[in-house]
C-alpha atoms as a PDB file:
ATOM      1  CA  UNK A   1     136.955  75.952  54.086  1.00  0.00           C
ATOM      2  CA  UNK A   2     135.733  78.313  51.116  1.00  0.00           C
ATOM      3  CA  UNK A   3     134.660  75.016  49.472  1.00  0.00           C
ATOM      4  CA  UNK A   4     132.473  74.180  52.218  1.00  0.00           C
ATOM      5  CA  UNK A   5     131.202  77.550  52.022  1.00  0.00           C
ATOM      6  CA  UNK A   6     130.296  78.020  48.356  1.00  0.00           C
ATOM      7  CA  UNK A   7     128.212  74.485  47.715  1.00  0.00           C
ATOM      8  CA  UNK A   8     125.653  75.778  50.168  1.00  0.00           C
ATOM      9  CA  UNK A   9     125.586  79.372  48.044  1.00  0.00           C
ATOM     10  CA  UNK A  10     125.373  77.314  45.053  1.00  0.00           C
ATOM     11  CA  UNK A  11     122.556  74.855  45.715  1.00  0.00           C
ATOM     12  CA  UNK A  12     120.724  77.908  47.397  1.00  0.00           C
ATOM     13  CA  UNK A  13     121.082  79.966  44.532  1.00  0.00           C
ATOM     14  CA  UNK A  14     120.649  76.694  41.884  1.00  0.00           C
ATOM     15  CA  UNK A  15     117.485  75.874  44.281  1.00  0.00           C
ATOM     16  CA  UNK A  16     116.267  80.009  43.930  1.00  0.00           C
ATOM     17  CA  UNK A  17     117.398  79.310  39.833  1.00  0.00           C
ATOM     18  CA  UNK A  18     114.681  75.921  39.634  1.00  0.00           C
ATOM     19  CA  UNK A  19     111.938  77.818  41.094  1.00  0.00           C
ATOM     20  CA  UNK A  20     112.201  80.705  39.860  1.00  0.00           C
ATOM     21  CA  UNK A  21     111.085  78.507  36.391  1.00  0.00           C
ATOM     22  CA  UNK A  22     107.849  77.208  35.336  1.00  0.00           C
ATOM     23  CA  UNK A  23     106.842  75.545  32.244  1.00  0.00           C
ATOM     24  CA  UNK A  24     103.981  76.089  30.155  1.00  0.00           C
ATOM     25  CA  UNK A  25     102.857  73.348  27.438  1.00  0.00           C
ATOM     26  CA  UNK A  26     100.911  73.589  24.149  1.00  0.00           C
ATOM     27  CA  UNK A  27      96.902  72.798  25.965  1.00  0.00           C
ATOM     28  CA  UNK A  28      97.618  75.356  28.977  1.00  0.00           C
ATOM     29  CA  UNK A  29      97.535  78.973  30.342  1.00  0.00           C
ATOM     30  CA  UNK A  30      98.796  80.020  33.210  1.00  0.00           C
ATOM     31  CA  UNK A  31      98.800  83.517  35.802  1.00  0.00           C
ATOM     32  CA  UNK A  32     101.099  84.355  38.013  1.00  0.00           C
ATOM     33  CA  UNK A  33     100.317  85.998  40.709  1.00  0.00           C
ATOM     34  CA  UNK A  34     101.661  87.884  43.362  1.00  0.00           C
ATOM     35  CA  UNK A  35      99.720  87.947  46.773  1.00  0.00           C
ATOM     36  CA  UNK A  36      96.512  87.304  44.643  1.00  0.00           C
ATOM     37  CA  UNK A  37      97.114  90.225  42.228  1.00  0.00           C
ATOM     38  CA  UNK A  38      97.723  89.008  38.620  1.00  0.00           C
ATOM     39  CA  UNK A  39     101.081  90.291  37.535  1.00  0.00           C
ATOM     40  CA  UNK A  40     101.907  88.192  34.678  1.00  0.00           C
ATOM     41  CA  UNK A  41      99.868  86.256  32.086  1.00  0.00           C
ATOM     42  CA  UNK A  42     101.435  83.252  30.250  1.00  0.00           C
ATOM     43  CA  UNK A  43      99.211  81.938  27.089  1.00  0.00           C
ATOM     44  CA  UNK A  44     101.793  80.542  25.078  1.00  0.00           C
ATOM     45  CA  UNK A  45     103.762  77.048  25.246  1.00  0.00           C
ATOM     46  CA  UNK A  46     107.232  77.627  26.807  1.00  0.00           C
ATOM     47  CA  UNK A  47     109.659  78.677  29.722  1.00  0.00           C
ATOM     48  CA  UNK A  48     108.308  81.350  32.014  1.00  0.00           C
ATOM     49  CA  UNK A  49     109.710  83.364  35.223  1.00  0.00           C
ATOM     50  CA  UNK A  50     108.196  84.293  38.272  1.00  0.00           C
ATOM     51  CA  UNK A  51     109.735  85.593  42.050  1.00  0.00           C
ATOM     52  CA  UNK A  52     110.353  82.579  44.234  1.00  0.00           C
ATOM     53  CA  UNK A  53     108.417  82.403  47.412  1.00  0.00           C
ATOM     54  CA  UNK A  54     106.477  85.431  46.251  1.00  0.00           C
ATOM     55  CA  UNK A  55     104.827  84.436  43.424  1.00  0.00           C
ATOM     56  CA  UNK A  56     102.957  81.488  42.269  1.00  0.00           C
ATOM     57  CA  UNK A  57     101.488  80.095  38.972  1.00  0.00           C
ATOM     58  CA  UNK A  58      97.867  78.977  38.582  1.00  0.00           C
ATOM     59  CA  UNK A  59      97.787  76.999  35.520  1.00  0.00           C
ATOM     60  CA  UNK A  60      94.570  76.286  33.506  1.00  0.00           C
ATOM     61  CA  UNK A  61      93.470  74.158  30.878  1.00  0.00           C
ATOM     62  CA  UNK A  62      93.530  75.811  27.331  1.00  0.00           C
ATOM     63  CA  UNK A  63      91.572  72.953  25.434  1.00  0.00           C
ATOM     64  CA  UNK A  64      87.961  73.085  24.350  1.00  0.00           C
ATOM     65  CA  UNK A  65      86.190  71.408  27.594  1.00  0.00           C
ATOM     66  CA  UNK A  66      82.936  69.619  27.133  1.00  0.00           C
ATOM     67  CA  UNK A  67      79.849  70.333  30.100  1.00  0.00           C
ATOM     68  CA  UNK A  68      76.781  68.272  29.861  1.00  0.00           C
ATOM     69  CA  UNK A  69      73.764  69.640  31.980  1.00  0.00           C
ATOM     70  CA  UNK A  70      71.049  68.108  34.430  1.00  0.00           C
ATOM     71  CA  UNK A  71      68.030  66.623  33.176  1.00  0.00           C
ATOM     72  CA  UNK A  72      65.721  69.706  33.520  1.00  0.00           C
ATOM     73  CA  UNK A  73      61.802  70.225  32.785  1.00  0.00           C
ATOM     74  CA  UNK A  74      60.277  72.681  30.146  1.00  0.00           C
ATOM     75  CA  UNK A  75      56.876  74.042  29.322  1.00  0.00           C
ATOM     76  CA  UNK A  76      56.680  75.057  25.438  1.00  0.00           C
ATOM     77  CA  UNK A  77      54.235  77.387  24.486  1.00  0.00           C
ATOM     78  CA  UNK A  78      51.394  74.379  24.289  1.00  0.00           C
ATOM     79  CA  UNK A  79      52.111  73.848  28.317  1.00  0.00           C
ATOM     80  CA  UNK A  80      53.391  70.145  27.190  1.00  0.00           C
ATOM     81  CA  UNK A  81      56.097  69.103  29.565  1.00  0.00           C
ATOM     82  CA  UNK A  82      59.176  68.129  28.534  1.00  0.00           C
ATOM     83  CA  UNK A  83      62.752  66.749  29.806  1.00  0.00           C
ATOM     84  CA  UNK A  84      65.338  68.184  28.402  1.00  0.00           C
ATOM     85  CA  UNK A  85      69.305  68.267  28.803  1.00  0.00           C
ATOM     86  CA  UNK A  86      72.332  69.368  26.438  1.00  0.00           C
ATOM     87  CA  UNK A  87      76.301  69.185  25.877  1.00  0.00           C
ATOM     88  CA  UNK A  88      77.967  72.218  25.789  1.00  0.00           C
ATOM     89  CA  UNK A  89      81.484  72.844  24.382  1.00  0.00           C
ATOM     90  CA  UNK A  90      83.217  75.733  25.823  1.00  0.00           C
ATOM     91  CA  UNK A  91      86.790  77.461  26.970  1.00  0.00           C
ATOM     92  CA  UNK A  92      88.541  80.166  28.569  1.00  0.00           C
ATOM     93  CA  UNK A  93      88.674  83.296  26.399  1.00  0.00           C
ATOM     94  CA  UNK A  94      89.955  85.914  28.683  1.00  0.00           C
ATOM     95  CA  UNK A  95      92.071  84.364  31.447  1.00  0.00           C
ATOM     96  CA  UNK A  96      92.064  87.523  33.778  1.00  0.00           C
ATOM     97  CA  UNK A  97      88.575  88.595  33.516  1.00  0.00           C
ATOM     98  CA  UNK A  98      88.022  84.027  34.219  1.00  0.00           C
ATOM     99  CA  UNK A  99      90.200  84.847  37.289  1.00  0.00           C
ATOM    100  CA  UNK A 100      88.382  87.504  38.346  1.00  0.00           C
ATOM    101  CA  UNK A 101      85.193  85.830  37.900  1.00  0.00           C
ATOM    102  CA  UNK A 102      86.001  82.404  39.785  1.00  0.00           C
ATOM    103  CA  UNK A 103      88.575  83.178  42.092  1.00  0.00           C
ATOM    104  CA  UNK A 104      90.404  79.852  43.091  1.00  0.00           C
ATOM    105  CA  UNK A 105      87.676  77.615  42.242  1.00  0.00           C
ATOM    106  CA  UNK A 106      88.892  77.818  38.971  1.00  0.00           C
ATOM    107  CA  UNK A 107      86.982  75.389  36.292  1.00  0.00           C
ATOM    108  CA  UNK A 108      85.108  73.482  38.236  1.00  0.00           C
ATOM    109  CA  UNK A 109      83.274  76.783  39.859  1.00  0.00           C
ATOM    110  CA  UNK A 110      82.718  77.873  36.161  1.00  0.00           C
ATOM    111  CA  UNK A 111      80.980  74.536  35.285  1.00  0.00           C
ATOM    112  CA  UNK A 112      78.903  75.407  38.008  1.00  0.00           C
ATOM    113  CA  UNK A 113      77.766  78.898  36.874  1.00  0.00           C
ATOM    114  CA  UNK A 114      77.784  77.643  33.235  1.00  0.00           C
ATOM    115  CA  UNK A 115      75.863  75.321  33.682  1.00  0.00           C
ATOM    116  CA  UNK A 116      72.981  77.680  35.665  1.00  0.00           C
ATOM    117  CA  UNK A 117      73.624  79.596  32.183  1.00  0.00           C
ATOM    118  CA  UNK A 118      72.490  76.942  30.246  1.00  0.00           C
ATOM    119  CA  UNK A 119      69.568  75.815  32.326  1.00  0.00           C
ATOM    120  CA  UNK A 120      68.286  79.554  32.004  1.00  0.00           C
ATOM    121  CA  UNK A 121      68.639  79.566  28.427  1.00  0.00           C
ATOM    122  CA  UNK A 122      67.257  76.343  27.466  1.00  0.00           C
ATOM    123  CA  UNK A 123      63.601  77.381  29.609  1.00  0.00           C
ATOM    124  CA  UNK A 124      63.727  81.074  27.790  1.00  0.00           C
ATOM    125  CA  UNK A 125      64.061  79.661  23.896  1.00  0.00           C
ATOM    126  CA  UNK A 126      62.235  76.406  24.484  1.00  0.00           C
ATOM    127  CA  UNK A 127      59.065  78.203  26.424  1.00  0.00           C
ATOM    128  CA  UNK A 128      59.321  80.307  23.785  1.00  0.00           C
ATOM    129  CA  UNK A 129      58.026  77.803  20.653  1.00  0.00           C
ATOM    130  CA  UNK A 130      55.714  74.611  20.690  1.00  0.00           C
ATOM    131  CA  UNK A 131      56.742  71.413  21.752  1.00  0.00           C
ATOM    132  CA  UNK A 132      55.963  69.977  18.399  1.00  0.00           C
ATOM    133  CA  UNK A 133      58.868  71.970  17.134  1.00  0.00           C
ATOM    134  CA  UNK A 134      61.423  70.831  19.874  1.00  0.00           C
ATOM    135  CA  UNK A 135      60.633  67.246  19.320  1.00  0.00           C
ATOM    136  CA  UNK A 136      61.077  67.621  15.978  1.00  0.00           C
ATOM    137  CA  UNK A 137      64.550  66.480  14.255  1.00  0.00           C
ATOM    138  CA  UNK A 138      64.978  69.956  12.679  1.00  0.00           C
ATOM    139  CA  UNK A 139      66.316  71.907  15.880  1.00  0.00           C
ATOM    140  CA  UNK A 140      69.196  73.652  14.683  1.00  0.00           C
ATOM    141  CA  UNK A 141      67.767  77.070  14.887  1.00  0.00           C
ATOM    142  CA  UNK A 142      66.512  76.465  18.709  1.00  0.00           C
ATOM    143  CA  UNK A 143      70.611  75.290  19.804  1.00  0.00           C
ATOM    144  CA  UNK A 144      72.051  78.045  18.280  1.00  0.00           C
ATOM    145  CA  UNK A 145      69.871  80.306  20.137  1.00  0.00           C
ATOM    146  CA  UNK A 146      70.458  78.852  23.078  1.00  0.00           C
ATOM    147  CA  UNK A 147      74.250  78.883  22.193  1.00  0.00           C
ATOM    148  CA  UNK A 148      74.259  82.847  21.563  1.00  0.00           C
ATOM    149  CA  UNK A 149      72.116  83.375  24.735  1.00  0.00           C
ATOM    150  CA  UNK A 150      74.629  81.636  26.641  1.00  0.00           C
ATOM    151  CA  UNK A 151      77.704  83.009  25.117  1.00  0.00           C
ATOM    152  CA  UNK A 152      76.231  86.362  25.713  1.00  0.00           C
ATOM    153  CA  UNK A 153      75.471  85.524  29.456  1.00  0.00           C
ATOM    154  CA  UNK A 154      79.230  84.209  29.873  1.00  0.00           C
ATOM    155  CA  UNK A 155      81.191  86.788  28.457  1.00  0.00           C
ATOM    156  CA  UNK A 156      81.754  88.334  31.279  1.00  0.00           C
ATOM    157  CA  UNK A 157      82.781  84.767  33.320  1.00  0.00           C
ATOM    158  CA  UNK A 158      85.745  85.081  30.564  1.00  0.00           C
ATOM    159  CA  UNK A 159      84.045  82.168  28.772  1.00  0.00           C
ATOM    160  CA  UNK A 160      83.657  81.417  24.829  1.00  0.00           C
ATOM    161  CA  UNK A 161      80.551  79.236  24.620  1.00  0.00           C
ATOM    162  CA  UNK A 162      81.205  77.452  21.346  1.00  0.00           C
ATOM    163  CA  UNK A 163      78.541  74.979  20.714  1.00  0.00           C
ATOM    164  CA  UNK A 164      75.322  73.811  22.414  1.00  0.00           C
ATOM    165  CA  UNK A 165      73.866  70.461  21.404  1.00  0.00           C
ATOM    166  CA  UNK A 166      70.332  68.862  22.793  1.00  0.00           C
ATOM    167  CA  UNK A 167      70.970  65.559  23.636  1.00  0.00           C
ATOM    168  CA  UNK A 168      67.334  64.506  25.314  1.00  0.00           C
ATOM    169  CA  UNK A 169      63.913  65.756  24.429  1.00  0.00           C
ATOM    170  CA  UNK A 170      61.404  63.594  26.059  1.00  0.00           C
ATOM    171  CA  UNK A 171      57.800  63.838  27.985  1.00  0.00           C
ATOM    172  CA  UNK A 172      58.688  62.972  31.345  1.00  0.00           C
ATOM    173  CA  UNK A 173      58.023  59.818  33.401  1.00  0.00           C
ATOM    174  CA  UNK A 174      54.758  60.410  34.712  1.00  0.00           C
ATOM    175  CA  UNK A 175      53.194  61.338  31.404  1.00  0.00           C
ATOM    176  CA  UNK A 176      54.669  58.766  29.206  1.00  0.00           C
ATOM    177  CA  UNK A 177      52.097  55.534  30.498  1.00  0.00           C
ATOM    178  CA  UNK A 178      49.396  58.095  29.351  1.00  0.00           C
ATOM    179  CA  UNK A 179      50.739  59.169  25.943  1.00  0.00           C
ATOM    180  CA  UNK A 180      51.404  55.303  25.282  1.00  0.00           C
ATOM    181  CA  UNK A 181      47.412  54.889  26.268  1.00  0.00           C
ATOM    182  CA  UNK A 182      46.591  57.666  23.759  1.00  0.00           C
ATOM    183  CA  UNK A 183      48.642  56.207  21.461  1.00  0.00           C
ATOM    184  CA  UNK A 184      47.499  52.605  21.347  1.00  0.00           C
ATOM    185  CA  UNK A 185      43.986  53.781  21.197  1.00  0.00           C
ATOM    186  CA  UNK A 186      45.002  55.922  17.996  1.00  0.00           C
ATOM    187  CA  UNK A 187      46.223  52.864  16.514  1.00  0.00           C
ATOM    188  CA  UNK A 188      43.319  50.308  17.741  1.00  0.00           C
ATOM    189  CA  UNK A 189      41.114  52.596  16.524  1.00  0.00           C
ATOM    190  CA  UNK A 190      42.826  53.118  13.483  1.00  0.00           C
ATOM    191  CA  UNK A 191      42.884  49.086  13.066  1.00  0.00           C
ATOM    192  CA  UNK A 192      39.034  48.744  14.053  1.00  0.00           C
ATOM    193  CA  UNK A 193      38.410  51.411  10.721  1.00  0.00           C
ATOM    194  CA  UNK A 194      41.421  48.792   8.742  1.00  0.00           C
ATOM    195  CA  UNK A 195      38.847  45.688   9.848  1.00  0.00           C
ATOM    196  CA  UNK A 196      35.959  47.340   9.077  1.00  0.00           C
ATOM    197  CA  UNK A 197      36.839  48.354   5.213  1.00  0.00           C
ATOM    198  CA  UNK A 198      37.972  44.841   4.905  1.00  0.00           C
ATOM    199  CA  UNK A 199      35.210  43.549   5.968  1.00  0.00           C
ATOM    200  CA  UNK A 200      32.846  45.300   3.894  1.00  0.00           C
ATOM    201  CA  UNK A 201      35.222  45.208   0.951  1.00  0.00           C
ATOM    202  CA  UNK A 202      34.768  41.364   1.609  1.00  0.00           C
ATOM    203  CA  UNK A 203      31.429  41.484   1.371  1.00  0.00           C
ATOM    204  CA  UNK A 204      31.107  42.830  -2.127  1.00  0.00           C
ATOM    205  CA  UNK A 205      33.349  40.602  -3.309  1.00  0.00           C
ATOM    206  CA  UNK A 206      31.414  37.674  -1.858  1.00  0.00           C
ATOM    207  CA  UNK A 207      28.005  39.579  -2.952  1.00  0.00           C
ATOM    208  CA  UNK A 208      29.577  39.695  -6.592  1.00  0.00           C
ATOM    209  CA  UNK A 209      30.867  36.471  -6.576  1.00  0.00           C
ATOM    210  CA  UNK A 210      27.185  34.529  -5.438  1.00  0.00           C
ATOM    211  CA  UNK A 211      25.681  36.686  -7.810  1.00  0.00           C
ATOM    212  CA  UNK A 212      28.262  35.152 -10.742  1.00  0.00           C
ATOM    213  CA  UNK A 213      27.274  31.707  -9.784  1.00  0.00           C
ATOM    214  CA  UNK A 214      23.634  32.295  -9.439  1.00  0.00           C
ATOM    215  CA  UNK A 215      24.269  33.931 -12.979  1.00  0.00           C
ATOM    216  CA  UNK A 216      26.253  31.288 -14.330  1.00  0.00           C
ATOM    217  CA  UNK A 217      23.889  28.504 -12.854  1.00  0.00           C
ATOM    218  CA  UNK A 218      21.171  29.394 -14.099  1.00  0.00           C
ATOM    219  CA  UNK A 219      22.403  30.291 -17.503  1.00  0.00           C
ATOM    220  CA  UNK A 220      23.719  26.842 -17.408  1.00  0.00           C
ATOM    221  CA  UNK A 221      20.315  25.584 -16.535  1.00  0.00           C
ATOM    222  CA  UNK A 222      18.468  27.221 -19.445  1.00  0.00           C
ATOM    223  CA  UNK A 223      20.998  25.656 -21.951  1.00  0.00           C
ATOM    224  CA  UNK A 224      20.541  22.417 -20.166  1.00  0.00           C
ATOM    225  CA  UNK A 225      17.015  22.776 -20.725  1.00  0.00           C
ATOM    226  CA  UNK A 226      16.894  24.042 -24.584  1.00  0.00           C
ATOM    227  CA  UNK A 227      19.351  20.644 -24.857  1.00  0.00           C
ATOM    228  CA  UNK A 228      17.186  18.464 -23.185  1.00  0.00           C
ATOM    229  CA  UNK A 229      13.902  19.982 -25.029  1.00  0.00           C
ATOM    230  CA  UNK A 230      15.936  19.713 -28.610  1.00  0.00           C
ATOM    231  CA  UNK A 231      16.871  15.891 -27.383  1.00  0.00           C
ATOM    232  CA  UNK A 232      13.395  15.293 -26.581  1.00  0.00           C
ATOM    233  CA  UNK A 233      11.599  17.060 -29.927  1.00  0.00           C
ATOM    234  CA  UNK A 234      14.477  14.972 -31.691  1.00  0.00           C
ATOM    235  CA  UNK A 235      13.427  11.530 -30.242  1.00  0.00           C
ATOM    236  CA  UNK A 236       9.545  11.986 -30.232  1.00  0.00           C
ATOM    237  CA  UNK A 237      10.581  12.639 -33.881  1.00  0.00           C
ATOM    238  CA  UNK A 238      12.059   9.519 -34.241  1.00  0.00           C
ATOM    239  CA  UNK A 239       9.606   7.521 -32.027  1.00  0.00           C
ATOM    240  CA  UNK A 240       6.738   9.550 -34.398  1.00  0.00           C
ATOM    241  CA  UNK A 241       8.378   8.782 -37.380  1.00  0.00           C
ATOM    242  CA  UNK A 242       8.752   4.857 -36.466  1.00  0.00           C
ATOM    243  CA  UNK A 243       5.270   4.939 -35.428  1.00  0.00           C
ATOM    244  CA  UNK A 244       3.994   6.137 -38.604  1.00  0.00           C
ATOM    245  CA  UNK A 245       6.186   3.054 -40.653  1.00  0.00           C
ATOM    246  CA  UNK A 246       4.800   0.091 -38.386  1.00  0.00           C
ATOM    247  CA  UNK A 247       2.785   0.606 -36.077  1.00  0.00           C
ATOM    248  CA  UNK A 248       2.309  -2.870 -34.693  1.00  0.00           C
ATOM    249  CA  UNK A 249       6.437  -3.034 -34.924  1.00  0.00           C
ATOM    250  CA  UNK A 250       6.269   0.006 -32.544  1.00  0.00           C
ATOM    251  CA  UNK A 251       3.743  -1.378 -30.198  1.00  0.00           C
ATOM    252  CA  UNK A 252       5.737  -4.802 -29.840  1.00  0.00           C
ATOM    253  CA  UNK A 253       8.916  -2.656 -28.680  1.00  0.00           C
ATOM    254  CA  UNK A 254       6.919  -0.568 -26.551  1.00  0.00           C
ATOM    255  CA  UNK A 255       6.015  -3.726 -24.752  1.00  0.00           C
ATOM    256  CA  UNK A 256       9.459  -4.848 -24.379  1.00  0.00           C
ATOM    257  CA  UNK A 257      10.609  -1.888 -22.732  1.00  0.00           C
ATOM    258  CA  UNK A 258       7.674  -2.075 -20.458  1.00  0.00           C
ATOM    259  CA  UNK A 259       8.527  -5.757 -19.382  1.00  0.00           C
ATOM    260  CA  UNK A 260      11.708  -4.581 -18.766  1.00  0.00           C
ATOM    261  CA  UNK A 261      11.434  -2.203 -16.605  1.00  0.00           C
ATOM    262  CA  UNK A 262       8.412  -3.505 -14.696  1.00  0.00           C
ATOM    263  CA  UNK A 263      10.712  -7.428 -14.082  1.00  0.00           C
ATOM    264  CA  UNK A 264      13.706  -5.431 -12.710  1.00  0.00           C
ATOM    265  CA  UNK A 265      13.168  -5.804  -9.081  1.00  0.00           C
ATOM    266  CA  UNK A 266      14.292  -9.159  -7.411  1.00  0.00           C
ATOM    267  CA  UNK A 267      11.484  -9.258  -5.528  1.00  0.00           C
ATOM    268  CA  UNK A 268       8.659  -7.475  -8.006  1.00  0.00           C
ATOM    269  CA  UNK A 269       5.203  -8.566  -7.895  1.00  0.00           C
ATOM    270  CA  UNK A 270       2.925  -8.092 -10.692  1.00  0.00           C
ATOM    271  CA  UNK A 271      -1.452  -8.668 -10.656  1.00  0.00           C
ATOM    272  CA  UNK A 272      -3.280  -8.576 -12.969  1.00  0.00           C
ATOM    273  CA  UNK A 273      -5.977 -10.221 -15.060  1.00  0.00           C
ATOM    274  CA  UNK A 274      -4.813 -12.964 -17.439  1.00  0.00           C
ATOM    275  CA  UNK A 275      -6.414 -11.887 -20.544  1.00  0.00           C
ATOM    276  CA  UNK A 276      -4.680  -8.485 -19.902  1.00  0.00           C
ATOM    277  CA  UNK A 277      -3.606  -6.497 -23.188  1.00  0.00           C
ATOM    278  CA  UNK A 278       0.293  -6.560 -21.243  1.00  0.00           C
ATOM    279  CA  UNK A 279       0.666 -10.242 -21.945  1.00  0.00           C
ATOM    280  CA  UNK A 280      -0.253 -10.428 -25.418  1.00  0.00           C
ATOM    281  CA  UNK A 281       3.169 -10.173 -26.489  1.00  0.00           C
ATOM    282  CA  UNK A 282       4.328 -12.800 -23.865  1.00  0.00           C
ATOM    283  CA  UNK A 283       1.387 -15.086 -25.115  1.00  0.00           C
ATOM    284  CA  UNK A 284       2.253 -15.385 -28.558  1.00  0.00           C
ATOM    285  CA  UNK A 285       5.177 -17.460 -30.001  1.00  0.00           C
ATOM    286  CA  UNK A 286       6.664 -15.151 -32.003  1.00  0.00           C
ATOM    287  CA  UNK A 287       7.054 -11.626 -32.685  1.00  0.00           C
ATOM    288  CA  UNK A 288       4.544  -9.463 -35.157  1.00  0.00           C
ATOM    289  CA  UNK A 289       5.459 -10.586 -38.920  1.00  0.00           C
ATOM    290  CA  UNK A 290       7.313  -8.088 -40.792  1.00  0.00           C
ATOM    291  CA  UNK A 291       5.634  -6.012 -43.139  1.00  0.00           C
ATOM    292  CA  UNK A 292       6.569  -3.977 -45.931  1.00  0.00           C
ATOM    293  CA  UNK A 293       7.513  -0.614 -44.343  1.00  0.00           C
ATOM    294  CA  UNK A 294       5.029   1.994 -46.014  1.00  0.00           C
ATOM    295  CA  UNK A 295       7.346   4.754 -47.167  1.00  0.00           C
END
């Protein structure tokens, strides 16, 4: 009978023992609270104790947590639109004053007010400088003032804003078939000015090189002609010089060379008088005796 008795005491009070424990591990925090109050705080890994049924643990996440923002539009300083969005890295710092702040929601209401945070700092710094300077790859200076602006604006949300990254910079939809426009005409233009000094490059190369041959030609030419004029002197010398040694020897060769030239044709015709001075070679039976060539 006090058998049956005690097991029910004991698995009660075994029962009352188990949940009466909790367990905190190495990436957690945990409150326990007491009708909503905070009565205990547990940041490190272990065994903790809290008053059954009165009591209850909230546990939350201890790790560095990662929140990337909405696409969101800026105007810099040279009223150029731009899309912009970012990562941020952040965690709980102070896990009553994060209580406090978010009530049960807990961190997915704290994303939510982080991230309108974020959004406010981005527009302050980036309206703040020209767009030229956020679309450039040097932007360190412009995410770690939108880090400390946020860090300073969730303090008091119990949050340690570690690190802000921008992740997009771009012009936004509407404006991008007009900046490719611009764009294309920069570099057709810049083509058209590529053609043009080719062209006229071209041209003086093709002016220089017409002028070389019409130089070279005609410097050809004259040395042709000098030739042919020293050819020429050289034979009438020779022609004068025979001349002046026979005469009559000349005139009979003369005469061959005409009947040459003038019986070529197949079909060559030739009238003239009988007793014509051409035939007299082609009359006689022999050619002119030789003479004594006079020195």
């Amino acid at each position: 009978m006090k058998m049956q008795l005690i097991l029910p005491v004991i698995a009660i009070a075994g029962a009352a023992v188990l949940s009466s424990l909790f367990i905190v591990t190495e990436k957690e925090k945990a409150l326990v609270l007491q009708f909503g109050q905070v009565k205990q705080v547990k940041e490190d890994p272990g065994l903790g104790f809290k008053i059954p049924l009165i009591q209850e643990v909230v546990l939350y996440d201890d790790r560095i947590l990662g929140l990337p923002t909405q696409p969101i539009e800026v105007t810099p300083l040279d009223d150029r639109r731009l899309v912009v969005d970012a990562f941020a890295r952040w965690r709980i710092s102070e896990l009553v004053t994060f209580r406090e702040a978010v009530g049960a929601g807990g961190t997915d209401a704290a994303q939510v007010r982080l991230d309108r945070i974020l959004n406010a700092a981005i527009r302050e710094v980036l309206g703040s400088v020209p767009s030229n300077r956020v679309l450039s790859e040097d932007r360190t200076a412009l995410m770690n003032q939108i880090r400390d602006r946020a860090r300073e604006e969730s303090g008091a949300l119990g949050i340690e804003v570690i690190d802000v990254r921008l992740t997009r910079t771009d012009l936004p939809e509407q404006n991008l078939a007009a900046t490719f426009a611009r764009m294309r005409a920069e570099r057709e233009r810049e083509a058209a000015d590529e053609i043009a000094r080719g062209g006229e490059a071209a041209q003086r190369v093709r002016a220089a090189a017409d002028r070389t041959v019409v130089e070279l030609t005609s410097e050809a030419r004259k040395n042709a002609e000098i030739i042919r004029g020293e050819a020429d002197a050289e034979r009438n010398g020779i022609y004068a010089e025979a001349f002046g040694r026979d005469p009559e020897f000349f005139a009979f060769t003369r005469s061959l060379t005409s009947y040459e030239r003038s019986l070529q044709g197949t079909n060559s015709s030739i009238v003239m008088q009988p007793d014509s001075e051409f035939f007299d070679y082609l009359r006689s039976e022999q050619a002119p005796a030789d003479r004594p060539v006079q020195p």
